[in-house]
C-alpha atoms as a PDB file:
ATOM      1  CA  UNK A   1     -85.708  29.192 -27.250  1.00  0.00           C
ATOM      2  CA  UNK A   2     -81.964  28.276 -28.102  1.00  0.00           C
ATOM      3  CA  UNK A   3     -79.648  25.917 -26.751  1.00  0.00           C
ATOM      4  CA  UNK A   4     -77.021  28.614 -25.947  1.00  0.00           C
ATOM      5  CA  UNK A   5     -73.159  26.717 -25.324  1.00  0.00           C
ATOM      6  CA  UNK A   6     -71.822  29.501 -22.041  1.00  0.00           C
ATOM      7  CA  UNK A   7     -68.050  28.876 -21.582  1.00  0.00           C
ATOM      8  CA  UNK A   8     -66.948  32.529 -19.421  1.00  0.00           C
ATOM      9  CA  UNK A   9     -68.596  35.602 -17.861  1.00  0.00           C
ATOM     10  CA  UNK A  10     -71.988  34.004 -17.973  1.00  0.00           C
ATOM     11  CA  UNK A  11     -71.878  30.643 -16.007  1.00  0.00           C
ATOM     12  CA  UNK A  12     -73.066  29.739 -12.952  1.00  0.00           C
ATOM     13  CA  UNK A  13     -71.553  32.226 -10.467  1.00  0.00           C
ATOM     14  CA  UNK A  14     -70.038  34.434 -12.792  1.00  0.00           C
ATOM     15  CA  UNK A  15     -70.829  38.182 -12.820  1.00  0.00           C
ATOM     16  CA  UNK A  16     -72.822  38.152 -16.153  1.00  0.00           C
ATOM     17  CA  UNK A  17     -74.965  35.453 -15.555  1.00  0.00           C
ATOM     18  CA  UNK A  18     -77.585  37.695 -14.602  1.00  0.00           C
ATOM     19  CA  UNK A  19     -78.208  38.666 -18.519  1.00  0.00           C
ATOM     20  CA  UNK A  20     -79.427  35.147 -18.805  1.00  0.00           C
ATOM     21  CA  UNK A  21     -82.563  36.266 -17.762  1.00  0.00           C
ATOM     22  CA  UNK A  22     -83.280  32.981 -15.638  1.00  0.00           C
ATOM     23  CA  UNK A  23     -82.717  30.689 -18.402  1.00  0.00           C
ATOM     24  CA  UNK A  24     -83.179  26.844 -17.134  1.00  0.00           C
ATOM     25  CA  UNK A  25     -79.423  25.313 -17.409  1.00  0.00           C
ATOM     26  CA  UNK A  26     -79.689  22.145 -19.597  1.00  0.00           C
ATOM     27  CA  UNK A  27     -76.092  20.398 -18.865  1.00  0.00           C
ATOM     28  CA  UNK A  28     -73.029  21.231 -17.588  1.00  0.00           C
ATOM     29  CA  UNK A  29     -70.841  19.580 -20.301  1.00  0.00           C
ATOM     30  CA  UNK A  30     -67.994  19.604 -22.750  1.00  0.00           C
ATOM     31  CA  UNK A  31     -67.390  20.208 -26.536  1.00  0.00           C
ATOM     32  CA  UNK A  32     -66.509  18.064 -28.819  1.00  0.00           C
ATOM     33  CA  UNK A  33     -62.872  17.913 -29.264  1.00  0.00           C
ATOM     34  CA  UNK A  34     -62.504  20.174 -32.404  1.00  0.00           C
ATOM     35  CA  UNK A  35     -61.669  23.374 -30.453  1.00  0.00           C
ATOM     36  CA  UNK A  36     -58.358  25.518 -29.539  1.00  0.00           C
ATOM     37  CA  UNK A  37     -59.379  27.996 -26.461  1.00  0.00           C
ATOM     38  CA  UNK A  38     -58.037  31.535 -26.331  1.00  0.00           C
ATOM     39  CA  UNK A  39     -58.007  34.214 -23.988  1.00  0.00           C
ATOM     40  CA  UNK A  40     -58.768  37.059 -25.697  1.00  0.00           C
ATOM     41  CA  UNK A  41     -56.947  40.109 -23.566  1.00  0.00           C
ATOM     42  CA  UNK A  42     -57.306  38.345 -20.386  1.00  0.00           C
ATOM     43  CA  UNK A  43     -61.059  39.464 -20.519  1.00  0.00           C
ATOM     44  CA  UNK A  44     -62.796  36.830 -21.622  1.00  0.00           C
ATOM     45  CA  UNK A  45     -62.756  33.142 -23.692  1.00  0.00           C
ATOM     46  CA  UNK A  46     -63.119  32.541 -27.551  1.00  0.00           C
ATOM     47  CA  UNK A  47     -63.585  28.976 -28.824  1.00  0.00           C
ATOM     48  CA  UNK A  48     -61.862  28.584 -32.497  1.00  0.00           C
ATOM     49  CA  UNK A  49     -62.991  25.282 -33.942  1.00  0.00           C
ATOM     50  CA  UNK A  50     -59.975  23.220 -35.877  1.00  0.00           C
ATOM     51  CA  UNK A  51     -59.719  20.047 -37.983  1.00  0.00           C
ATOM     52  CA  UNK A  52     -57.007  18.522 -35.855  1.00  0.00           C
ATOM     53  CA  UNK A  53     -55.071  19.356 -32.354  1.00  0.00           C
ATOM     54  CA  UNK A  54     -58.496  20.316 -30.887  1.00  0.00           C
ATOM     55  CA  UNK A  55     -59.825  19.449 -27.430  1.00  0.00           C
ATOM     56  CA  UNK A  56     -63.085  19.119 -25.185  1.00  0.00           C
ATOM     57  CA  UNK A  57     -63.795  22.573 -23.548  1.00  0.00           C
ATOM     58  CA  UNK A  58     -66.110  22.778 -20.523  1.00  0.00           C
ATOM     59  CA  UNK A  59     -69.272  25.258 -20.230  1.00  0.00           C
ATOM     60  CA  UNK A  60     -72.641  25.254 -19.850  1.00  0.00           C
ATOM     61  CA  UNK A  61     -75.559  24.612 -21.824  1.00  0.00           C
ATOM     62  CA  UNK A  62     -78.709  26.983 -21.335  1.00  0.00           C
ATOM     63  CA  UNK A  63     -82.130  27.520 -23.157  1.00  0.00           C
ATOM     64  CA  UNK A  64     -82.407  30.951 -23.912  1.00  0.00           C
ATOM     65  CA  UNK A  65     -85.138  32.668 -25.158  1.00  0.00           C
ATOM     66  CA  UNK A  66     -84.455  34.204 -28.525  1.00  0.00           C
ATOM     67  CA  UNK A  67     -85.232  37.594 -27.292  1.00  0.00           C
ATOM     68  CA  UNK A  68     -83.177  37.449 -24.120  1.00  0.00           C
ATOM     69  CA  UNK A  69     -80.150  36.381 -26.389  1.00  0.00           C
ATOM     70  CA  UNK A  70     -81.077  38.939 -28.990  1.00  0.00           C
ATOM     71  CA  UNK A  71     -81.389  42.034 -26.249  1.00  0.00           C
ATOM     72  CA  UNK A  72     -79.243  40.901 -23.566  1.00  0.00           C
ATOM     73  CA  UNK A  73     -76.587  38.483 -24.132  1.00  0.00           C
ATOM     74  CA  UNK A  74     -75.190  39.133 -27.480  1.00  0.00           C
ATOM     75  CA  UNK A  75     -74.655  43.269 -26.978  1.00  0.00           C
ATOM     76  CA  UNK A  76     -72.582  42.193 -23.989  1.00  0.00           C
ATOM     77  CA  UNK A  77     -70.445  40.051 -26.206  1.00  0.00           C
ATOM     78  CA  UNK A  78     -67.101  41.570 -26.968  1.00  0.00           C
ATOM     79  CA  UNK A  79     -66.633  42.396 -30.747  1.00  0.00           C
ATOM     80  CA  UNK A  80     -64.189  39.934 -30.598  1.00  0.00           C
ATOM     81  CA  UNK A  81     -66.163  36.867 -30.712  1.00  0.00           C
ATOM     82  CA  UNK A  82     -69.123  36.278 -33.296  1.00  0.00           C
ATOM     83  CA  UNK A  83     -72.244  33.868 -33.060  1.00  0.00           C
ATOM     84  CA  UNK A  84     -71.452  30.174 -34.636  1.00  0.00           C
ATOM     85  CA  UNK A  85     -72.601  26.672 -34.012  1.00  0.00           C
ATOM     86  CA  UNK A  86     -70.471  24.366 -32.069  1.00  0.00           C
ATOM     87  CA  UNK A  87     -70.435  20.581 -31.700  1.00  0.00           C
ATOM     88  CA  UNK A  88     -70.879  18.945 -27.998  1.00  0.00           C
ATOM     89  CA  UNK A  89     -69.259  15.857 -26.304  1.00  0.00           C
ATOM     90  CA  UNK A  90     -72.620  13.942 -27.381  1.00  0.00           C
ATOM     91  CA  UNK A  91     -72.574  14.946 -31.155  1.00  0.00           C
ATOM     92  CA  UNK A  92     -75.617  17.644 -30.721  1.00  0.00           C
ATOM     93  CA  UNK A  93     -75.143  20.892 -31.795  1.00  0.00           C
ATOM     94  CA  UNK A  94     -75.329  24.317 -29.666  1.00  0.00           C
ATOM     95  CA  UNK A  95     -74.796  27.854 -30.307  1.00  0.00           C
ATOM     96  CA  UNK A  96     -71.935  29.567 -28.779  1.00  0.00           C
ATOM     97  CA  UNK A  97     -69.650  32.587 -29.046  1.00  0.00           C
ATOM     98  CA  UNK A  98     -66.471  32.035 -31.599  1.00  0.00           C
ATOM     99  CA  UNK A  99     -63.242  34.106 -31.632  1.00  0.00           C
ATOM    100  CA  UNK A 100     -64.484  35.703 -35.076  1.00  0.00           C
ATOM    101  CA  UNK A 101     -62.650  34.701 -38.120  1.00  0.00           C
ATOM    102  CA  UNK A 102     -60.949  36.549 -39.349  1.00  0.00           C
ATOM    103  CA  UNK A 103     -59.461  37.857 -36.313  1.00  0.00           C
ATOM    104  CA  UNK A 104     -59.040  41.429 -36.817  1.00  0.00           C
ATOM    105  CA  UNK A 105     -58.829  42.860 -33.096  1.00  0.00           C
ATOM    106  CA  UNK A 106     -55.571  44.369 -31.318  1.00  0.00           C
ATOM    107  CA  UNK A 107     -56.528  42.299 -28.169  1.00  0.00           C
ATOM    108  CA  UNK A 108     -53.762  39.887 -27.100  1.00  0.00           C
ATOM    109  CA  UNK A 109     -54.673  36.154 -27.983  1.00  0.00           C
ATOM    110  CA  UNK A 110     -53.456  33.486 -25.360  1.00  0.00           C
ATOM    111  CA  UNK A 111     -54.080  29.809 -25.931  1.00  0.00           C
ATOM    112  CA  UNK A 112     -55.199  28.060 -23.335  1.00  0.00           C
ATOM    113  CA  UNK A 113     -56.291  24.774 -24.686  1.00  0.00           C
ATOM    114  CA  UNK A 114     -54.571  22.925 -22.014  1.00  0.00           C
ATOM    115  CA  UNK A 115     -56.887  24.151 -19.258  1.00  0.00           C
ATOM    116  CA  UNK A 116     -59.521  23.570 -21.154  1.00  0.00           C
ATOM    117  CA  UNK A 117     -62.019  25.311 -18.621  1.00  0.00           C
ATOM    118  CA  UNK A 118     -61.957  29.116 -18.275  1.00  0.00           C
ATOM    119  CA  UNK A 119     -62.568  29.179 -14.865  1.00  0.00           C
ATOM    120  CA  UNK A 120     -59.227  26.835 -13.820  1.00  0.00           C
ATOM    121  CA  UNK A 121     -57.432  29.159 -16.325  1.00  0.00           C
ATOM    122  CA  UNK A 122     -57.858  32.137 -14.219  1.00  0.00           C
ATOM    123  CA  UNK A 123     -57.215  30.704 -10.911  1.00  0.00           C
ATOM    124  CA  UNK A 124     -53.751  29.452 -12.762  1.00  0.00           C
ATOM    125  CA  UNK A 125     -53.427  33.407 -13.805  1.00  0.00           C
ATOM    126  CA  UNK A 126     -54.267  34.770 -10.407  1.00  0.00           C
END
């Protein structure tokens, strides 16, 4: 099992949630705030950690079995984001999905820090 940080497509209610493969939630929470957030193409959200100007973004923590993430979750990652380790409001650690450094896609970034959750982002953009 892995403490798994969701942030987009694979929350609660969210059309990818299903690759979860029932996964217990463990906290709806925030980072810490050491993070920009992007939209990368409008499809989906990247965390980018930063020494200074970051803030607290809001997802979901899950335990996911190793094999679920392995076969199911990461394959339905875009190649835009990679695998790293991210620090949460309380100071634990969590994996989560990066925007992957360096950034080499022709996807259009957006920052959208100031929302700060994906999910009030795109009601903003709808």
């Amino acid at each position: 099992m892995a403490l798994m940080f969701l942030n987009g497509g694979a929350m609660r209610g969210e059309p990818l949630h299903h690759l979860l493969g029932g996964a217990p939630l463990v906290a709806a929470t925030t980072t810490a705030p050491k993070y920009r957030f992007y939209s990368v193409g409008g499809q989906c959200p990247a965390l980018f950690p930063v020494s200074h100007g970051g803030a607290a973004i809001a997802g979901e923590v899950y335990d996911v079995p190793m094999d679920v993430l392995r076969d199911r979750v990461l394959p339905s990652e875009p190649h835009e984001l990679e695998l790293g380790v991210i620090e949460l409001a309380d100071g634990s650690s969590s994996l989560a999905m990066l925007l992957r450094r360096p950034y080499t896609s022709h996807a259009q970034l957006r920052d959208i820090t100031e929302f700060g959750d994906w999910r009030a982002y795109q009601e903003k953009a709808a």
